[in-house]
Protein backbone atom coordinates (compact mmCIF):
# COMPACT_ATOMS: atom_id res chain seq x y z
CA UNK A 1 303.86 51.10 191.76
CA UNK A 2 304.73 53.09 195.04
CA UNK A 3 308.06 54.21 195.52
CA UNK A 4 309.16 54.98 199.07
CA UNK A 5 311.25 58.07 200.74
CA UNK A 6 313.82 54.61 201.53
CA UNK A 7 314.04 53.29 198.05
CA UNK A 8 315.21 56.44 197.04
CA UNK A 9 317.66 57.53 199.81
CA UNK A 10 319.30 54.24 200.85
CA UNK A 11 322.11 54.31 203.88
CA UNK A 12 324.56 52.32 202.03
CA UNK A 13 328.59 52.32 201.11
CA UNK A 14 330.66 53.66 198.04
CA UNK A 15 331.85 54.07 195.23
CA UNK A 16 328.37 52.90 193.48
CA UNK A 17 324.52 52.08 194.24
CA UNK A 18 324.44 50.05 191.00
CA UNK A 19 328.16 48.83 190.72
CA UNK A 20 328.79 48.16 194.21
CA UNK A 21 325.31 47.93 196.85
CA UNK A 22 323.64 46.53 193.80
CA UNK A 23 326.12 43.76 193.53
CA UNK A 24 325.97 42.78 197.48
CA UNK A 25 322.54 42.69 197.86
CA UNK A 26 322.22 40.24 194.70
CA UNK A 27 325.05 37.43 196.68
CA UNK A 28 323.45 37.98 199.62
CA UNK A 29 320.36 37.26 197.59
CA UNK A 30 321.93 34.43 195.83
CA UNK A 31 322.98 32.81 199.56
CA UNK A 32 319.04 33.26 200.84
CA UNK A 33 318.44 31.13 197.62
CA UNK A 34 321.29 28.40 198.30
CA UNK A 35 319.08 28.14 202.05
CA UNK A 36 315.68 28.15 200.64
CA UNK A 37 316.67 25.19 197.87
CA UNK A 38 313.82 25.33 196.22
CA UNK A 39 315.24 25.90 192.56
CA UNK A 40 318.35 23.52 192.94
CA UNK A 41 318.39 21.61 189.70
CA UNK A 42 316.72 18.03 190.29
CA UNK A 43 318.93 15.01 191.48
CA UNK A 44 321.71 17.54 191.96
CA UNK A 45 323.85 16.93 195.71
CA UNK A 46 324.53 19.70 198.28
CA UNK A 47 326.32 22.58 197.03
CA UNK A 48 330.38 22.58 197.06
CA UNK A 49 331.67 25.05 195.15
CA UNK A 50 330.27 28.62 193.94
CA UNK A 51 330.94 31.44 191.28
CA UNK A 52 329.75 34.65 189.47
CA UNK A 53 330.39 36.28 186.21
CA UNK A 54 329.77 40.35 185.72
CA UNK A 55 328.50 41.21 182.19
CA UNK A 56 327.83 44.68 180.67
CA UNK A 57 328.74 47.76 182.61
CA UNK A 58 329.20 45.63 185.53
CA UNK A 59 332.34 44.26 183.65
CA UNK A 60 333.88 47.06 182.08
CA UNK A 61 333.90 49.23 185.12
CA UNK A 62 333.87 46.66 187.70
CA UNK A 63 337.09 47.03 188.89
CA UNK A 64 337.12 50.79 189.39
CA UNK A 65 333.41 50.28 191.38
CA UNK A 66 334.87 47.50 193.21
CA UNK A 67 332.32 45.33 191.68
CA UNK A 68 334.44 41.65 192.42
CA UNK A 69 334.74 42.94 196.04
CA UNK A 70 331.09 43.70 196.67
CA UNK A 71 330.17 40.03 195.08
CA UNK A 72 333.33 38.56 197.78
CA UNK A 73 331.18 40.84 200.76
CA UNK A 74 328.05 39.40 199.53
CA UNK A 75 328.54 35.75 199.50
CA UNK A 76 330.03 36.55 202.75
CA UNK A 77 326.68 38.06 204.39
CA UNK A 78 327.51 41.46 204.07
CA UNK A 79 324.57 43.98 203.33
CA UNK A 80 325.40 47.69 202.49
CA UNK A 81 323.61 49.41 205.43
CA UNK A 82 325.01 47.32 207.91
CA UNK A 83 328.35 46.74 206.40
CA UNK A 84 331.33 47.06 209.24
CA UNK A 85 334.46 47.98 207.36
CA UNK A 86 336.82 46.84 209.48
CA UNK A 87 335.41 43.09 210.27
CA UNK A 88 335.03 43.37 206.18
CA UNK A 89 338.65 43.33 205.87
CA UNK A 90 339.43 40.75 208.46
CA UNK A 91 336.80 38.19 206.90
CA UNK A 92 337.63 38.66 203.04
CA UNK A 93 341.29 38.30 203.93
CA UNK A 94 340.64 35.22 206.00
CA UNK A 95 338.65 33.77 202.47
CA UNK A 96 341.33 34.22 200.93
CA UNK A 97 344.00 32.64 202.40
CA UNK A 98 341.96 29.07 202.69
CA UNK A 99 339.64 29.53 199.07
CA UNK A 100 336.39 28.56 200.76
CA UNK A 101 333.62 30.05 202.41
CA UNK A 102 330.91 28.46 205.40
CA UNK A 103 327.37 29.80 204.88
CA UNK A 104 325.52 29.54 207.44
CA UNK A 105 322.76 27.04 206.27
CA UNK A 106 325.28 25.54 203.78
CA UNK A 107 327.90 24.66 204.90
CA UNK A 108 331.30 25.34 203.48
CA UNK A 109 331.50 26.31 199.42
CA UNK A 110 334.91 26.69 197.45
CA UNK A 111 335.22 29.69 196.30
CA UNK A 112 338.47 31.30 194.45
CA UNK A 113 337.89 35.27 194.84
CA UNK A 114 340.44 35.74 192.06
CA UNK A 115 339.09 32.79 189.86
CA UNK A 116 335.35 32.72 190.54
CA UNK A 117 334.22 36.62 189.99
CA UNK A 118 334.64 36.25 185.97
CA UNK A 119 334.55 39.81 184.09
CA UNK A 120 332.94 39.35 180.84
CA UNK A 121 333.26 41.66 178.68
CA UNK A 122 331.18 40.52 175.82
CA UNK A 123 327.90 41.57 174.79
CA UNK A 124 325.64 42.84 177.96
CA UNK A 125 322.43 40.63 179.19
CA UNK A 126 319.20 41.11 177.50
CA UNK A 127 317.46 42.60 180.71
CA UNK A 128 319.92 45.12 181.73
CA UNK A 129 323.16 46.83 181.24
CA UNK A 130 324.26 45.71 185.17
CA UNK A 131 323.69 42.18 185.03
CA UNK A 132 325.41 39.63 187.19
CA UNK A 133 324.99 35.45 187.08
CA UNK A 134 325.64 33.58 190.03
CA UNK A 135 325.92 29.13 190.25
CA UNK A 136 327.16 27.14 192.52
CA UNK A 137 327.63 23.13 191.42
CA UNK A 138 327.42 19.72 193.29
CA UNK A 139 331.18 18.06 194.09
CA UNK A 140 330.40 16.23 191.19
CA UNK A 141 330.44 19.58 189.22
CA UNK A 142 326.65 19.46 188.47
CA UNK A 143 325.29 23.16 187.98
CA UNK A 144 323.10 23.32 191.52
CA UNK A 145 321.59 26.27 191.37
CA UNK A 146 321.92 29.56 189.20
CA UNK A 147 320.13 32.88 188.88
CA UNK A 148 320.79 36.10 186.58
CA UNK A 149 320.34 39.21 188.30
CA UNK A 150 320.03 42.79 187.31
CA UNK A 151 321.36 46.10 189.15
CA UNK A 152 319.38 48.34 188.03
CA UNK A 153 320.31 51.59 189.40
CA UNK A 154 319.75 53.13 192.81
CA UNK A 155 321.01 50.00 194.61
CA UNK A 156 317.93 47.99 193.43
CA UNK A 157 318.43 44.58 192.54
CA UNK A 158 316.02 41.65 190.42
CA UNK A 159 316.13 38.28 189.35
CA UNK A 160 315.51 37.57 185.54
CA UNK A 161 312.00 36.76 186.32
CA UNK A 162 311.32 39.86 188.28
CA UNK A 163 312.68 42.04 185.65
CA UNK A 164 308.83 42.22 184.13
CA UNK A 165 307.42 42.54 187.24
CA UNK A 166 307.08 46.61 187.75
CA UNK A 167 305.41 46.03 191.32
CA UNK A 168 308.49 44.46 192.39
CA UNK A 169 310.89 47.50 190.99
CA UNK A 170 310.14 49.01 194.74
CA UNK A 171 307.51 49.60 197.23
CA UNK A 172 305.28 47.22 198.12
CA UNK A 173 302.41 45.68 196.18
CA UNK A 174 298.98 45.39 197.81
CA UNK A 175 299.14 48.50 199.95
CA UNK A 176 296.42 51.33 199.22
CA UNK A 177 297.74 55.23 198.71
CA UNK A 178 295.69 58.13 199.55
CA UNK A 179 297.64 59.70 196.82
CA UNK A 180 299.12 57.25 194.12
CA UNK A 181 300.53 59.33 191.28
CA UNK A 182 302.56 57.95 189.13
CA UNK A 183 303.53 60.97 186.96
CA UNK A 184 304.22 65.07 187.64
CA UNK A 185 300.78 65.75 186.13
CA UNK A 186 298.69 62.69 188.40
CA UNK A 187 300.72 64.51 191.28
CA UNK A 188 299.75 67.98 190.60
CA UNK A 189 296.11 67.54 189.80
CA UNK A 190 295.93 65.05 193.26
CA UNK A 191 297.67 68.65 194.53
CA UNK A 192 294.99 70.53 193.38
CA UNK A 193 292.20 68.32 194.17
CA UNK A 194 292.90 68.02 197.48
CA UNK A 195 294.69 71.11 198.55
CA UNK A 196 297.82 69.37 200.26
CA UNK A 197 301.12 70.10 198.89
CA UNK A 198 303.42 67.32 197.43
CA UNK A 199 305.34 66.94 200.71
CA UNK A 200 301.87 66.29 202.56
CA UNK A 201 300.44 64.00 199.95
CA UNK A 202 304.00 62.38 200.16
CA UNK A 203 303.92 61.63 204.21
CA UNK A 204 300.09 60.22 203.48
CA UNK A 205 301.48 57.83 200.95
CA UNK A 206 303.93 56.70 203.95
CA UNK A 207 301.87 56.75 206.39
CA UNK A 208 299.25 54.55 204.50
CA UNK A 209 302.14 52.00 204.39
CA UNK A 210 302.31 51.42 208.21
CA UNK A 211 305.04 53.25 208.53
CA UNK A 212 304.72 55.06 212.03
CA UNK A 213 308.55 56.11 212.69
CA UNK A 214 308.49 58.32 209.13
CA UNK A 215 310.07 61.30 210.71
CA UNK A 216 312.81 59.68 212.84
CA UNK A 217 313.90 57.69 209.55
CA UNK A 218 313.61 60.62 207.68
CA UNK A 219 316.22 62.68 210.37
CA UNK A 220 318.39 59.87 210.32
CA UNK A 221 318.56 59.31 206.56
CA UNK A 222 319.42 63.46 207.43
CA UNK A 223 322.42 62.42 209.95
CA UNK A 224 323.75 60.31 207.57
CA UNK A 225 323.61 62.94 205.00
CA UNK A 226 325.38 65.34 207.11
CA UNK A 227 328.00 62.87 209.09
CA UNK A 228 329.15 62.21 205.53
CA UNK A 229 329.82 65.97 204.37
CA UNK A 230 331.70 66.56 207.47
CA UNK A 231 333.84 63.93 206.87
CA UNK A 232 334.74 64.84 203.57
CA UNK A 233 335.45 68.15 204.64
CA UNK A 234 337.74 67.05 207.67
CA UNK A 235 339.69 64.18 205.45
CA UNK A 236 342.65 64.79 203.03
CA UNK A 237 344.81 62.54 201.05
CA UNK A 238 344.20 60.50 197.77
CA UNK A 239 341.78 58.82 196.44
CA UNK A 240 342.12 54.85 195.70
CA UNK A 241 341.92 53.53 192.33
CA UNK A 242 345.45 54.75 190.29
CA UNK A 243 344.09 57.84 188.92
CA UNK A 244 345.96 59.61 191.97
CA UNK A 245 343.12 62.26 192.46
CA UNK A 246 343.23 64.57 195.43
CA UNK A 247 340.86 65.32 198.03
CA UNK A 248 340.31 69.10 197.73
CA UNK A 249 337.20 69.55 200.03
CA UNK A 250 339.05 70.15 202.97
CA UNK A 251 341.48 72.26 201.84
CA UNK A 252 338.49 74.52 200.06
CA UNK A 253 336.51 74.51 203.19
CA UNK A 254 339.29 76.04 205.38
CA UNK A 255 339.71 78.85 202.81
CA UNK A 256 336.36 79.64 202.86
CA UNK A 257 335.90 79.25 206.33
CA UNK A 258 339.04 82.04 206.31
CA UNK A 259 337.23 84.35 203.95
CA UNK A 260 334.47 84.84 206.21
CA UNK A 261 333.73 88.05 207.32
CA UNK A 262 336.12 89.68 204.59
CA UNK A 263 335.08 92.48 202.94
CA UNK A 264 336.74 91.27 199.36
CA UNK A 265 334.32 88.07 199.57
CA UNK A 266 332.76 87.56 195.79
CA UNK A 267 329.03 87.41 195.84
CA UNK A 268 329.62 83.95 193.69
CA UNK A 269 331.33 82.66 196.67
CA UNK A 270 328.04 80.63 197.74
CA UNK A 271 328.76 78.39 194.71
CA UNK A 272 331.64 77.60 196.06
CA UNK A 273 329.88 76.04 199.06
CA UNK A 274 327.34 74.55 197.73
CA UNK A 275 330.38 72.86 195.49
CA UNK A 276 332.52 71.78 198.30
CA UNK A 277 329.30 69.99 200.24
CA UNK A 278 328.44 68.04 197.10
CA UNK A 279 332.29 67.29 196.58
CA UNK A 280 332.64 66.32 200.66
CA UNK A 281 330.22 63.57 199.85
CA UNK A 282 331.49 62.55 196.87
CA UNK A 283 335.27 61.90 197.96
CA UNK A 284 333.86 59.90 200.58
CA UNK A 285 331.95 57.88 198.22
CA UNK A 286 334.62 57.49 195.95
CA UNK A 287 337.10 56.26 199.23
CA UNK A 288 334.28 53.69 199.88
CA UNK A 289 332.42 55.03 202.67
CA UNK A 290 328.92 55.41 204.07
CA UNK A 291 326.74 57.25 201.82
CA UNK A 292 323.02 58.08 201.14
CA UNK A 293 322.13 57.12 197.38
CA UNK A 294 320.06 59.86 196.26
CA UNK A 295 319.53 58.64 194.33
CA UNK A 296 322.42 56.60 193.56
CA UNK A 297 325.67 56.67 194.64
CA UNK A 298 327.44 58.52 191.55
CA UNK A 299 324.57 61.60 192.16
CA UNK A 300 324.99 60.88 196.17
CA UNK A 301 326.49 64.78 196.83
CA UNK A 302 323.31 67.20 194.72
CA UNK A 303 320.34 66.76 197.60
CA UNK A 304 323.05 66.81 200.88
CA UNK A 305 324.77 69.57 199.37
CA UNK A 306 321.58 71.64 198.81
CA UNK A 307 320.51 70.24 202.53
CA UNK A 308 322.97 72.14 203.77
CA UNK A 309 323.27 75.03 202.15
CA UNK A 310 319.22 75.29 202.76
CA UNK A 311 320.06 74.69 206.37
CA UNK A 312 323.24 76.66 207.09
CA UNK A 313 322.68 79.40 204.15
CA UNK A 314 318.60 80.23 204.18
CA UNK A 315 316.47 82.49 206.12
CA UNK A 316 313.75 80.73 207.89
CA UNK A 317 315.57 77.09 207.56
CA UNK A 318 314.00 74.76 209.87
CA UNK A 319 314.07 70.91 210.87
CA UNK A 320 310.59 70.49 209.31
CA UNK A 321 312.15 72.48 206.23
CA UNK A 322 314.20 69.47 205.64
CA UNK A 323 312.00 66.86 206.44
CA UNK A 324 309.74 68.57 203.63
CA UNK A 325 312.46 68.78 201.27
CA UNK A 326 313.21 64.71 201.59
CA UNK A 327 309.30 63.84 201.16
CA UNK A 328 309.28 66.18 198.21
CA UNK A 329 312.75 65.10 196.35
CA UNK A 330 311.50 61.62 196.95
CA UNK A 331 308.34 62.03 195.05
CA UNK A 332 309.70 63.72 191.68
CA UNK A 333 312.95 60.77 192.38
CA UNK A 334 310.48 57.98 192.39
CA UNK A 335 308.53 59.45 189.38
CA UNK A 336 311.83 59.65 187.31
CA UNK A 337 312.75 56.55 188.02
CA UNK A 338 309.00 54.78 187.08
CA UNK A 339 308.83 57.04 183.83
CA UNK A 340 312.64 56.69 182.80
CA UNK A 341 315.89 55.52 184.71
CA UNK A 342 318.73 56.54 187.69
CA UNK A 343 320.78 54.27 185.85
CA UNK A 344 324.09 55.98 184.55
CA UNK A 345 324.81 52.31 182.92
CA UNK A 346 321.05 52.70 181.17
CA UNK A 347 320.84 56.25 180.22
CA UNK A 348 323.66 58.59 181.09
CA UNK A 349 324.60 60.13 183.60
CA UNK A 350 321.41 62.56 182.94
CA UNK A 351 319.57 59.95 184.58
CA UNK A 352 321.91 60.21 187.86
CA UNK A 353 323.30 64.11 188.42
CA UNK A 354 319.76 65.10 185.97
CA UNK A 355 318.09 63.38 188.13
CA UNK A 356 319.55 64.29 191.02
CA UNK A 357 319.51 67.88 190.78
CA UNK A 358 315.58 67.36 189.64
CA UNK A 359 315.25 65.63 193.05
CA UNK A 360 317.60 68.94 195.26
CA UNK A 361 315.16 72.01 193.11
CA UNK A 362 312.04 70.23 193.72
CA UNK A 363 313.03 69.72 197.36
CA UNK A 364 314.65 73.58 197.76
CA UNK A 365 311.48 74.95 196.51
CA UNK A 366 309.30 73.06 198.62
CA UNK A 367 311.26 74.05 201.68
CA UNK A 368 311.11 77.97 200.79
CA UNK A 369 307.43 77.61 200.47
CA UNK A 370 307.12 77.39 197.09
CA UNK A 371 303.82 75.82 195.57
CA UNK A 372 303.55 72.37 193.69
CA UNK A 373 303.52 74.26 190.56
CA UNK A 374 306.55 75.46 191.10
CA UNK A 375 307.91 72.64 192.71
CA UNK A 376 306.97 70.90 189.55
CA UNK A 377 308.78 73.91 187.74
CA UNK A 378 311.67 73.99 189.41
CA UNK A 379 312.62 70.47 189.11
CA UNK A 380 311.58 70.47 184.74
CA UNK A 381 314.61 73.23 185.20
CA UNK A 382 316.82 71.53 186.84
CA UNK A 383 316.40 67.89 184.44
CA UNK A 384 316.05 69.73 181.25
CA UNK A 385 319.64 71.69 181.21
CA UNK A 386 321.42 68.02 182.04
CA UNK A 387 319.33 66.09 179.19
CA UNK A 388 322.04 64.15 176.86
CA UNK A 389 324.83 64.30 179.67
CA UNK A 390 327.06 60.78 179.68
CA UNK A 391 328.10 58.73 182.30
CA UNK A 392 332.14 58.97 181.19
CA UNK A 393 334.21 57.81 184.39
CA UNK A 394 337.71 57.63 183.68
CA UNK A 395 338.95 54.31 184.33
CA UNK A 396 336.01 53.27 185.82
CA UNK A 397 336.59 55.47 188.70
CA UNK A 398 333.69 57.08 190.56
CA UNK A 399 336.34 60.61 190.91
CA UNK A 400 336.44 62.12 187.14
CA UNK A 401 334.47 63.68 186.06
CA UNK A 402 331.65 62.61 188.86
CA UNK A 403 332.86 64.56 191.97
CA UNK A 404 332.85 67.43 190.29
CA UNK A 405 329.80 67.25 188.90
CA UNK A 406 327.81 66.68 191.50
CA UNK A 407 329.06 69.87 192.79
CA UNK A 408 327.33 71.73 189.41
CA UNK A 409 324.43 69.65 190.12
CA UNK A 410 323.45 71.13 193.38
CA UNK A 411 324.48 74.79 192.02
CA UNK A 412 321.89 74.03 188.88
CA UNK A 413 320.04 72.81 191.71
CA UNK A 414 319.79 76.16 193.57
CA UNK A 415 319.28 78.10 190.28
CA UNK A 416 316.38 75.99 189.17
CA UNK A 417 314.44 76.51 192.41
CA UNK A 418 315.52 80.02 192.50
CA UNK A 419 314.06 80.55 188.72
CA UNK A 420 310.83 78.63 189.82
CA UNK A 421 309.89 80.55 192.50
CA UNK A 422 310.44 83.54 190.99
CA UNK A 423 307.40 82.61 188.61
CA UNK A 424 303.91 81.07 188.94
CA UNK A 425 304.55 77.98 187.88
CA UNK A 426 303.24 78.33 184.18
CA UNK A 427 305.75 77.06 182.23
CA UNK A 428 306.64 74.99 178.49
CA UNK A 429 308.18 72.12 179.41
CA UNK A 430 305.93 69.80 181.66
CA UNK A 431 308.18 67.80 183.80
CA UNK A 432 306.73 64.85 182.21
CA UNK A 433 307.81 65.59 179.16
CA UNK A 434 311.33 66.73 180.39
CA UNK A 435 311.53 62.63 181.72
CA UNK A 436 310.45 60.92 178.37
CA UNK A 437 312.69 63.05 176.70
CA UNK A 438 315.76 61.98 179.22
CA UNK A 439 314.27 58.20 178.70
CA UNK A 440 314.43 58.47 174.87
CA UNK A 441 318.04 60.28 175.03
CA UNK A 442 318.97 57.38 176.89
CA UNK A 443 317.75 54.62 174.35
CA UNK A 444 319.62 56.57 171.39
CA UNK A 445 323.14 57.28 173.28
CA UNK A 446 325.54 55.09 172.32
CA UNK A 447 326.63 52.36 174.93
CA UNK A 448 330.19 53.99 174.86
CA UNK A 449 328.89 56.63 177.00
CA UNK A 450 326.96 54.87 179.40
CA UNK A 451 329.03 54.02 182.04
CA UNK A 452 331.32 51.74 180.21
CA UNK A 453 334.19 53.68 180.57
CA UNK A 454 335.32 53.11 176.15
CA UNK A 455 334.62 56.48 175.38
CA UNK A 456 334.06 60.58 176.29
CA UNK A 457 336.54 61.67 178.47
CA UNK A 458 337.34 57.98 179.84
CA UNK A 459 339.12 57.54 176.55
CA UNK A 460 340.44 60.98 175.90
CA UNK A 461 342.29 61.57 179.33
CA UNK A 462 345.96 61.27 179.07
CA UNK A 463 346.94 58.15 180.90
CA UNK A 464 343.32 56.55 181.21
């Protein structure tokens, strides 16, 4: 299986990749489907009426991802890159003041937003903790069509029947790679064989693909990056969702922008920068807006942050620095996510901030020069101190404790590479080992703490 630099970093919209983009994709799925018609049920009419139920994760924390309202987008042709806020609002408040919607290929489908997204909340479906049904039914009230699909992290989505497919879990089947590891040790003995670094054996991998325009996607995947930590730090105000949470990276930002050139500036101050880019991106994520998933939405602030402070903060950063540092994040992101899970719903939120942070050392220390083995050190560091860590969000809310957090992710981040390259790269803990570990953490955690928002500090917050 070959996981692209563009399955991991997706251009998409907040709060979530799994909860929200996840969610769109499978309605807009579910309307190619209703066009195609080839699994109606037989002697069943034309389609008049549609619904979906949310089960698992995707039902007890729905409502603070906005779950509902990325199924209502969906069905309405929305798709997370392209998604225009503004003609959002105007055509989900036109659905529902008449109850129906006209698909193009269709024809017109009742559809209740407040009665037809149903939030389950028994026991999850047997493929996934994310999984969503969607049916639509004749006039007669005939089931039509229906398909079960799974969000499983990252803003991938698959039917029931691709579930056991692993060549369908990204990239794209049939295609040969100059370099196809699948694991940290296939990557560093390909490394070694061949004398490229990861971030060269990375762009082959691409390349081999067909894909001819690598680094222009790769700068704007960049832009996107940065647009969204400089609108974090130029917004105030507070956060939707009832938990009344402030934005503070503004407000941080213009004190340390003050502090500059002061003589009674702590030497820890860079932490607080490398906080307030992660925590930029994050309060925009959590208002809803455009974000990178990297590699989901929850973890979207550890690799900009550490962007940044590579760029703005490191001797000798360079354009081709960062380019580097996306190939090489990619590669250990896609290798976490083969071996183990980005799900916070699945595994914790080890498997998104962990994962994360992985992603931001392996990609620091490739942009400083540093060698695969350390590359391959520096991102074992960086997973092993968030092994066990639980995906907690108060009610449901991408804001506590996950803004925050990313913010210690990309300063674990910086330590980790820092650490690696101050070695050789001989180290205990394979990275390998470090992601089975995280995968077999995630089997024995209890569901409360993955992402269902019924215990850790969702429960234990006054007023949540």
């Amino acid at each position: 299986m070959f996981l692209s630099v563009f399955d991991i970093f997706k251009i998409g919209v907040g709060p979530s990749s799994s909860h929200t983009m996840g969610p769109m994709l499978a309605a807009a799925r579910f309307l190619d489907a209703l066009r195609e018609g080839r699994d109606r049920a037989p002697g069943t009419k034309a389609p008049a009426r549609i619904e979906a139920s949310l089960h698992g994760s995707l039902a007890f924390t729905g409502k603070g991802h906005a779950t509902d309202r990325a199924v209502i987008l969906g069905l309405l042709g929305f798709r997370p890159e392209t998604l225009d806020p503004e003609e959002a609002e105007r055509r989900e408040a036109a659905l529902r003041s008449v109850g129906q919607i006209d698909i193009p290929g269709v024809g017109p489908l009742a559809f209740d937003p407040d009665k037809d997204v149903v939030f389950d909340y028994g026991p999850a479906l047997p493929g996934h903790a994310n999984g969503m049904a969607l049916r639509s039914f004749d006039a007669a009230g005939n089931l039509h069509l229906a398909e079960t699909y799974y969000s499983i992290g990252g803003g991938f989505v698959l039917t029931e029947g691709e579930l056991g497919n692993t060549s369908l879990k990204g990239g794209d089947a049939g295609v040969t790679r100059p370099y196809p590891f699948a694991s940290a040790a296939e990557m560093l003995s390909m490394g070694e064989a061949s004398g490229l670094g990861i971030a060269a054996m990375k762009r082959a991998n691409e390349v081999a693909g067909g894909h001819d325009t690598l680094d222009t996607d790769l700068d704007r995947l960049w832009v996107v990056m940065d647009a969204c930590i400089d609108r974090g730090l130029a917004t105030d105000g507070t956060l939707p969702g009832g938990l009344k949470v402030r934005r503070r990276a503004r407000a941080i930002h213009q004190a340390l922008l003050a502090e500059r050139g002061s003589n009674a500036v702590q030497p820890h101050t860079v932490n607080d920068w490398l906080s307030v880019y992660a925590m930029a991106v994050n309060e925009e994520n959590a208002a809803g807006g455009r974000v990178v998933t990297a590699p989901t939405n929850g973890a979207a602030g550890v690799v900009p942050a550490v962007i940044r402070y590579y760029r703005d903060h490191c001797v000798g950063a360079s354009h081709e620095g960062i380019r580097d540092f996306l190939l090489t994040a990619a590669a250990v992101g896609g290798i976490i996510k083969t071996n183990a899970s980005i799900s916070g719903a699945e595994v914790g939120c080890q498997g998104e901030v962990g994962s994360a942070a992985a992603m931001a050392a392996a990609g620091l220390c490739a942009a400083l020069g540093g060698s695969n083995a350390q590359i391959e050190n520096a991102a074992e560091i960086a997973l092993e101190h968030h092994l066990g860590m639980t995906c907690d969000p108060a009610r449901g809310l991408v804001q506590v404790p996950c803004i925050e957090r990313n913010g210690l992710g990309a300063i674990k981040a910086v330590a980790a590479a820092s650490l690696a390259l101050r070695g050789d790269g001989i180290h205990v803990v394979p990275l390998d080992a470090c992601i089975e570990t995280m995968r077999q953490t995630g089997l024995d955690m209890s569901v409360k703490y993955k992402e269902t928002s019924t215990g850790g500090l969702a429960v234990n917050l006054p007023g949540c």
